[in-house]
Protein backbone atom coordinates (compact mmCIF):
# COMPACT_ATOMS: atom_id res chain seq x y z
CA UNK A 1 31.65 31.44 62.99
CA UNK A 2 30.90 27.83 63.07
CA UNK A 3 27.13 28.68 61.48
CA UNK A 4 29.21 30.57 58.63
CA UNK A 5 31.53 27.93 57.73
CA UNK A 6 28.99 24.88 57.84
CA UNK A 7 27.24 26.62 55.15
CA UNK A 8 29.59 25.69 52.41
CA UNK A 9 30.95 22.50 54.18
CA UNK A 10 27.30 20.75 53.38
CA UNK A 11 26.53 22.21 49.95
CA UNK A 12 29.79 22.28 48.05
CA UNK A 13 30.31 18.92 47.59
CA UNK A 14 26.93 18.40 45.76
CA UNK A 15 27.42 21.21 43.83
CA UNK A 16 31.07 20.21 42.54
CA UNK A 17 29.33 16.58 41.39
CA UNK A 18 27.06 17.76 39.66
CA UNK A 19 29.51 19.95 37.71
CA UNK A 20 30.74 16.47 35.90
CA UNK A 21 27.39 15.83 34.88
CA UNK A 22 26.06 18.44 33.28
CA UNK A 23 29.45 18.88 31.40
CA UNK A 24 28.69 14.93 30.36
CA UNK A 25 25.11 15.84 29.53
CA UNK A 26 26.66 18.89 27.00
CA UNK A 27 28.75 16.56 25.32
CA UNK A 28 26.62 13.81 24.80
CA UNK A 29 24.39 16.26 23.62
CA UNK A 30 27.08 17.08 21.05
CA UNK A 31 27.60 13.44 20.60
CA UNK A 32 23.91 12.96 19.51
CA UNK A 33 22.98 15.92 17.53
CA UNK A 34 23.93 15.86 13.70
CA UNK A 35 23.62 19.02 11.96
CA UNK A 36 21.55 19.29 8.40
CA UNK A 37 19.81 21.95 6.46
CA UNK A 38 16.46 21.45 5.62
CA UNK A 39 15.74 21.10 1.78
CA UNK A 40 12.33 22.71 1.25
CA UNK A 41 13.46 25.85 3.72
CA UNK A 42 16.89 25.91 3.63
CA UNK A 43 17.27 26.37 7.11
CA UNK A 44 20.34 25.14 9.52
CA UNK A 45 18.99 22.38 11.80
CA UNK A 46 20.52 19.72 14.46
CA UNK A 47 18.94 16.32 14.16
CA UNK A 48 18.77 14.25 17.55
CA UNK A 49 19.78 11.15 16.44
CA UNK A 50 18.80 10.02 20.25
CA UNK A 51 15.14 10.62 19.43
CA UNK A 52 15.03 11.55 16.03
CA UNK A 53 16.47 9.90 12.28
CA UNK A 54 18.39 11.77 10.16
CA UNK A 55 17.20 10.82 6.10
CA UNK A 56 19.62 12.57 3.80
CA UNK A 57 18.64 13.81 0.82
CA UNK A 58 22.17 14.79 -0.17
CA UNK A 59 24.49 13.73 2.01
CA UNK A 60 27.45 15.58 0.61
CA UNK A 61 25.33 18.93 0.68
CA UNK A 62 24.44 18.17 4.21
CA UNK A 63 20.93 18.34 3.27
CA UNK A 64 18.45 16.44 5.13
CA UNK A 65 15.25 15.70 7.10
CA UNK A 66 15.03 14.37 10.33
CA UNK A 67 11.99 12.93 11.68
CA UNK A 68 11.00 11.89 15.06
CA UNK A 69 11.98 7.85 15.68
CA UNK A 70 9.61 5.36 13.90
CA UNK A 71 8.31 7.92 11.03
CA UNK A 72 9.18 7.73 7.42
CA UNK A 73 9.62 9.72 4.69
CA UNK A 74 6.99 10.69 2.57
CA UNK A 75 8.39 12.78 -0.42
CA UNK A 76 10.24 15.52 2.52
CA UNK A 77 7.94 15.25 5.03
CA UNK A 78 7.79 12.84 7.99
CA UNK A 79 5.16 10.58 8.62
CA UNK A 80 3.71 7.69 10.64
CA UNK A 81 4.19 4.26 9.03
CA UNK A 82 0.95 2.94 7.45
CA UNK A 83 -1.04 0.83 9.91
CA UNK A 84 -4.00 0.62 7.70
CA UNK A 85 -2.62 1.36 4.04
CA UNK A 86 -3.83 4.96 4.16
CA UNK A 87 -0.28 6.34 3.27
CA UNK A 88 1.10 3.67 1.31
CA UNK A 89 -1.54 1.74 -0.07
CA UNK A 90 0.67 -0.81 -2.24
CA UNK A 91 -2.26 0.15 -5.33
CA UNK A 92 -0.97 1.95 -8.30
CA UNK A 93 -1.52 6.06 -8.33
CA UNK A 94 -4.27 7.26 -10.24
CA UNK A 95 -5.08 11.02 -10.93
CA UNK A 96 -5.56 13.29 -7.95
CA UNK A 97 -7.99 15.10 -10.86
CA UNK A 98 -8.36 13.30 -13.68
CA UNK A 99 -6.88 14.82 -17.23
CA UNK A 100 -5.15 17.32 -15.42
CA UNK A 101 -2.38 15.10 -13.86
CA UNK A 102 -0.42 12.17 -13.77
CA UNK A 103 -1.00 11.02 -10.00
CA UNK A 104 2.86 11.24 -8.76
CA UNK A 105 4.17 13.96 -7.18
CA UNK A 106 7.38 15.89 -7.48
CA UNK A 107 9.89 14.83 -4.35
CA UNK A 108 8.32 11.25 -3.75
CA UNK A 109 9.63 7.91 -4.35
CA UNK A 110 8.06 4.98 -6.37
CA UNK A 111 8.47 1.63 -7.68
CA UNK A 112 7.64 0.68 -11.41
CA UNK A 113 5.26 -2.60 -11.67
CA UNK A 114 5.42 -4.15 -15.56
CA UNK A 115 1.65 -4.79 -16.52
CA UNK A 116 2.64 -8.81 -16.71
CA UNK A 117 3.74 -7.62 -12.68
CA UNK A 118 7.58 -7.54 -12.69
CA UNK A 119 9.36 -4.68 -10.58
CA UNK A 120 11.34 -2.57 -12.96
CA UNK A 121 15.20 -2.54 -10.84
CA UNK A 122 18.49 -3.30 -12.45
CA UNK A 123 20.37 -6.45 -13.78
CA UNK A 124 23.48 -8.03 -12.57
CA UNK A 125 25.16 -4.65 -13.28
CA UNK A 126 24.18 -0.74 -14.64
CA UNK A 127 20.97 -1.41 -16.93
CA UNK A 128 17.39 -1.36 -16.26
CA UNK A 129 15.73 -3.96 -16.46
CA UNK A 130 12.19 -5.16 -16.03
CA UNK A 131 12.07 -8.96 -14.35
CA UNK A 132 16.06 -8.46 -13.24
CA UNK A 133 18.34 -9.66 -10.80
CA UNK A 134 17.93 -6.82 -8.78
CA UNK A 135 14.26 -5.60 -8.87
CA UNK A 136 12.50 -2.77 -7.06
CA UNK A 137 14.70 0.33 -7.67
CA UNK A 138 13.08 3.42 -5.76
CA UNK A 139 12.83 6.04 -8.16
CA UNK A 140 12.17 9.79 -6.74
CA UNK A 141 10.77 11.95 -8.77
CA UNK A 142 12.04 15.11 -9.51
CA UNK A 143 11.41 18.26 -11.15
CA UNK A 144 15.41 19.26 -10.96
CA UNK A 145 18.54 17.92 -10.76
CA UNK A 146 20.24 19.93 -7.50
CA UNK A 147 18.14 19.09 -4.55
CA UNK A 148 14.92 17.64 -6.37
CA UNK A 149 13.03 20.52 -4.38
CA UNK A 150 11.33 22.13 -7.20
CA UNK A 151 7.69 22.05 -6.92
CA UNK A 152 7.77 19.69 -4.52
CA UNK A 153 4.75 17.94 -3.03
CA UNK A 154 2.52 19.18 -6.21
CA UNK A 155 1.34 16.97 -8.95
CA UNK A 156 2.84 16.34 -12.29
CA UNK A 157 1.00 17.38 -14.95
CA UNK A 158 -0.25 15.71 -18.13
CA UNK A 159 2.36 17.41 -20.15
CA UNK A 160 4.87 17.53 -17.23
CA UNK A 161 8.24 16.37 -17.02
CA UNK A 162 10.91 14.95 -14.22
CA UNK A 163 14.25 13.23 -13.76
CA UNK A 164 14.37 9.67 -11.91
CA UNK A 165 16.70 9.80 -9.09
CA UNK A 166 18.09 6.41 -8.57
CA UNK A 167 17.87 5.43 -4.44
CA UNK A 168 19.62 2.37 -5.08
CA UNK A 169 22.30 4.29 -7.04
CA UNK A 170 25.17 2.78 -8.97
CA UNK A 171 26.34 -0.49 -6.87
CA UNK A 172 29.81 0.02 -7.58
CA UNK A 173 29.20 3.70 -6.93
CA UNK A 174 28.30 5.42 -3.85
CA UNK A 175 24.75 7.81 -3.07
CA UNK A 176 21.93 8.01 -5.27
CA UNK A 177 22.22 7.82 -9.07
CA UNK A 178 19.82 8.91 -11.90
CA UNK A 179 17.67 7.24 -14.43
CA UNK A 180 19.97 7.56 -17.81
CA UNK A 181 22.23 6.89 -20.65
CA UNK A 182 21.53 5.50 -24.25
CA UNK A 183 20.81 2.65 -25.59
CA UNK A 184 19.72 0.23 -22.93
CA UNK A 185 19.06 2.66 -20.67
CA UNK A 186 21.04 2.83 -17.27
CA UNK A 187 22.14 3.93 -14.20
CA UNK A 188 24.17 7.24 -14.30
CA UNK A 189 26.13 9.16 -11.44
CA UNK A 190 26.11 12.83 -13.93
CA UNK A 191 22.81 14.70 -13.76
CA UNK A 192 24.29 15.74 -17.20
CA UNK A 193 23.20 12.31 -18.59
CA UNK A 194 20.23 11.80 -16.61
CA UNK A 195 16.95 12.22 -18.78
CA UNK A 196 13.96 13.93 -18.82
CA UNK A 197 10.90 12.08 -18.58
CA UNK A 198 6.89 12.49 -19.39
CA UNK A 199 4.14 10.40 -18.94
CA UNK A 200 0.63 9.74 -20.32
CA UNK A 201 -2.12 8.10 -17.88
CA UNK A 202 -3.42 4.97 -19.22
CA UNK A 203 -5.47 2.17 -17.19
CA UNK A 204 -5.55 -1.84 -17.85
CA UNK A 205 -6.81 -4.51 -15.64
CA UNK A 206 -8.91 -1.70 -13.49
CA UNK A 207 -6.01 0.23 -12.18
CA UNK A 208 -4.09 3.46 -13.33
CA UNK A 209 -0.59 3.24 -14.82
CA UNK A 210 1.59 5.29 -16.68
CA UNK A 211 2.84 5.32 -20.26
CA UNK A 212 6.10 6.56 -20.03
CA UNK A 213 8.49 8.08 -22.66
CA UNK A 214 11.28 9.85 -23.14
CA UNK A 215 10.63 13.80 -24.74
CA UNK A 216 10.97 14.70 -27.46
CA UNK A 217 10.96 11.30 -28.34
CA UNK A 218 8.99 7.92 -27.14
CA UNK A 219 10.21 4.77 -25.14
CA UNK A 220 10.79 1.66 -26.29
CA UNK A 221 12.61 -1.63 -25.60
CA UNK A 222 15.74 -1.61 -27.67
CA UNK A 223 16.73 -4.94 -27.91
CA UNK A 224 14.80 -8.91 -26.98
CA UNK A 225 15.01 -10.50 -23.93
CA UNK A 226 13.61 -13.53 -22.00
CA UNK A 227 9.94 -13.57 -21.80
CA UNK A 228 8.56 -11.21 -19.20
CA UNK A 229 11.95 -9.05 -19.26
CA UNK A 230 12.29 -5.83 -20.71
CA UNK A 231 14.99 -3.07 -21.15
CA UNK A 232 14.38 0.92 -21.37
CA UNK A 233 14.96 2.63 -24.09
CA UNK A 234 14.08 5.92 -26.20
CA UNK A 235 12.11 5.73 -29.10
CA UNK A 236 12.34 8.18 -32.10
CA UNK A 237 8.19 8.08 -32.31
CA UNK A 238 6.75 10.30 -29.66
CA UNK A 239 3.63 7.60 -29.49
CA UNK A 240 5.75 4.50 -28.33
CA UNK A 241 5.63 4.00 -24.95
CA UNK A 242 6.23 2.22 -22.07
CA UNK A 243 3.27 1.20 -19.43
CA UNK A 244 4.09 0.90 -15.57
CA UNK A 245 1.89 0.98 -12.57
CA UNK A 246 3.42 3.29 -10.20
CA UNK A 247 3.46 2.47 -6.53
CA UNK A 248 3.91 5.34 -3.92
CA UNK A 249 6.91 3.96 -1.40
CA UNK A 250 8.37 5.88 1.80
CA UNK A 251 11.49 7.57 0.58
CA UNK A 252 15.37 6.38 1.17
CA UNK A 253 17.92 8.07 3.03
CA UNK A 254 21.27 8.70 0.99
CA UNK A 255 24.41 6.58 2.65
C-alpha cells in the first residue's frame, strides 16, 4: 500500500506546476500573435509579433504581411535588408526590357528624384511639391485602388497605367493617402479623386527616369515657384510632361 500511494505523492506536485505554465505559455502566445490576411492569397494568417513584423497594407481591412524580424518589404514580399545594394540600389530604375516597360513594378514603393536632384514630398501642408518642406514621400504603385494587388510584382508597361498610393498619407489624416486632386496637385484620402497615371522612359545625365503625365492628358507645373521647386499638375497636351528618376525603396507599413 505504501508503494501505491508514493506513486502520486512524488509526481503530482510537478505535474500541477507545470499546469500554470503551459496555461502562461497559451496566453502569451495569444498575447503575441496578431491575426492578418495575406493580400496576394487572401489567406487568414497569425503574425508572431515575438519573432516576426507585422507591415499592414490596410490596416482597417486587416490585410497584411508579416515577415520574419529584420526583413523588409519589397513590394509584398519579405526580404533581407541590402548589405551590398543588390535590392535597393539607391540608382534610378531602368527597363527590365527595354521599349517594352517602364522599370517599376506594380505593388512597390518609390521615391521621385527632380533631374536638378530634389525629392518630390509635400509642402508645409496637402500639395506636392518638388524641393518642399517635407520631401521624400513613398509612393506605391498600384494597378487598383482596393488592395493595390493587381498584377502585382509585374512590370508596367510603356502604355501602362497606376495610382500613387501616398505612405506618408495626409498629416492631418490618418493611413495612407493617394496621389490626387486638381490644380496643384495633392494629397487625397478618396480613391475617387486619386488619378491615373502613365509614364514614358526617358534618360539624362546617364541614368533612366520617367516622364510622367497624367492620361488622357499631360503633366505640367501649374503655377511658379522658387528656383528648383516645382508643383504637379495636369496638362491639357498629352506631350507635356514631367521627368523623375525613380528610386526603388522597401515599402511602409500602414499605422
Amino acid at each position: 500500500m505504501k508503494a501505491f500511494y508514493s506513486f502520486p505523492l512524488i509526481f503530482l506536485p510537478s505535474l500541477v506546476s507545470a499546469i500554470p505554465s503551459d496555461v502562461a505559455a497559451v496566453e502569451l502566445d495569444k498575447r503575441a500573435c496578431t491575426p492578418f490576411k495575406n493580400p496576394i492569397t487572401n489567406a487568414n494568417g497569425c503574425c508572431d509579433t515575438v519573432s516576426a513584423e507585422l507591415f499592414w497594407i490596410d490596416i482597417l481591412l486587416g490585410i497584411g504581411v508579416c515577415c520574419p524580424i529584420g526583413q523588409v518589404l519589397d513590394g509584398f514580399n519579405c526580404v533581407a535588408p541590402p548589405s551590398n545594394g543588390t535590392t535597393f540600389t539607391g540608382k534610378p530604375v531602368c527597363a527590365n526590357k527595354t521599349g517594352v516597360d517602364l522599370g517599376i513594378q506594380y505593388g512597390h514603393c518609390y521615391v521621385l528624384l527632380s533631374l536638378n536632384k530634389n525629392y518630390l514630398g509635400h509642402d508645409s501642408a496637402e500639395k506636392y511639391v518638388v524641393m518642399g518642406e517635407n520631401p521624400g514621400v513613398v509612393f506605391r504603385v498600384c494597378g487598383d485602388t482596393t488592395t493595390c494587388t493587381t498584377t502585382v510584382d509585374q512590370y508596367v508597361g510603356i502604355n501602362g497605367t497606376w495610382w500613387m498610393q501616398d505612405q506618408f498619407g495626409d498629416p492631418n489624416g490618418s493611413g495612407f493617402a493617394w496621389l490626387g486632386g486638381a490644380g496643384d496637385l495633392s494629397i487625397v484620402n478618396s480613391t475617387d479623386l486619386a488619378l491615373i497615371m502613365g509614364g514614358s522612359p526617358t534618360f539624362f545625365g546617364g541614368s533612366c527616369a520617367i516622364c510622367i503625365s497624367f492620361p488622357p492628358g499631360g503633366a505640367h507645373a501649374p503655377c511658379p515657384l522658387s528656383p528648383g521647386q516645382s508643383h504637379l499638375g495636369i496638362a491639357a497636351n498629352p506631350n507635356s510632361c514631367q521627368n523623375f528618376y525613380w528610386q526603388e525603396v522597401p515599402c511602409r507599413s500602414e499605422k
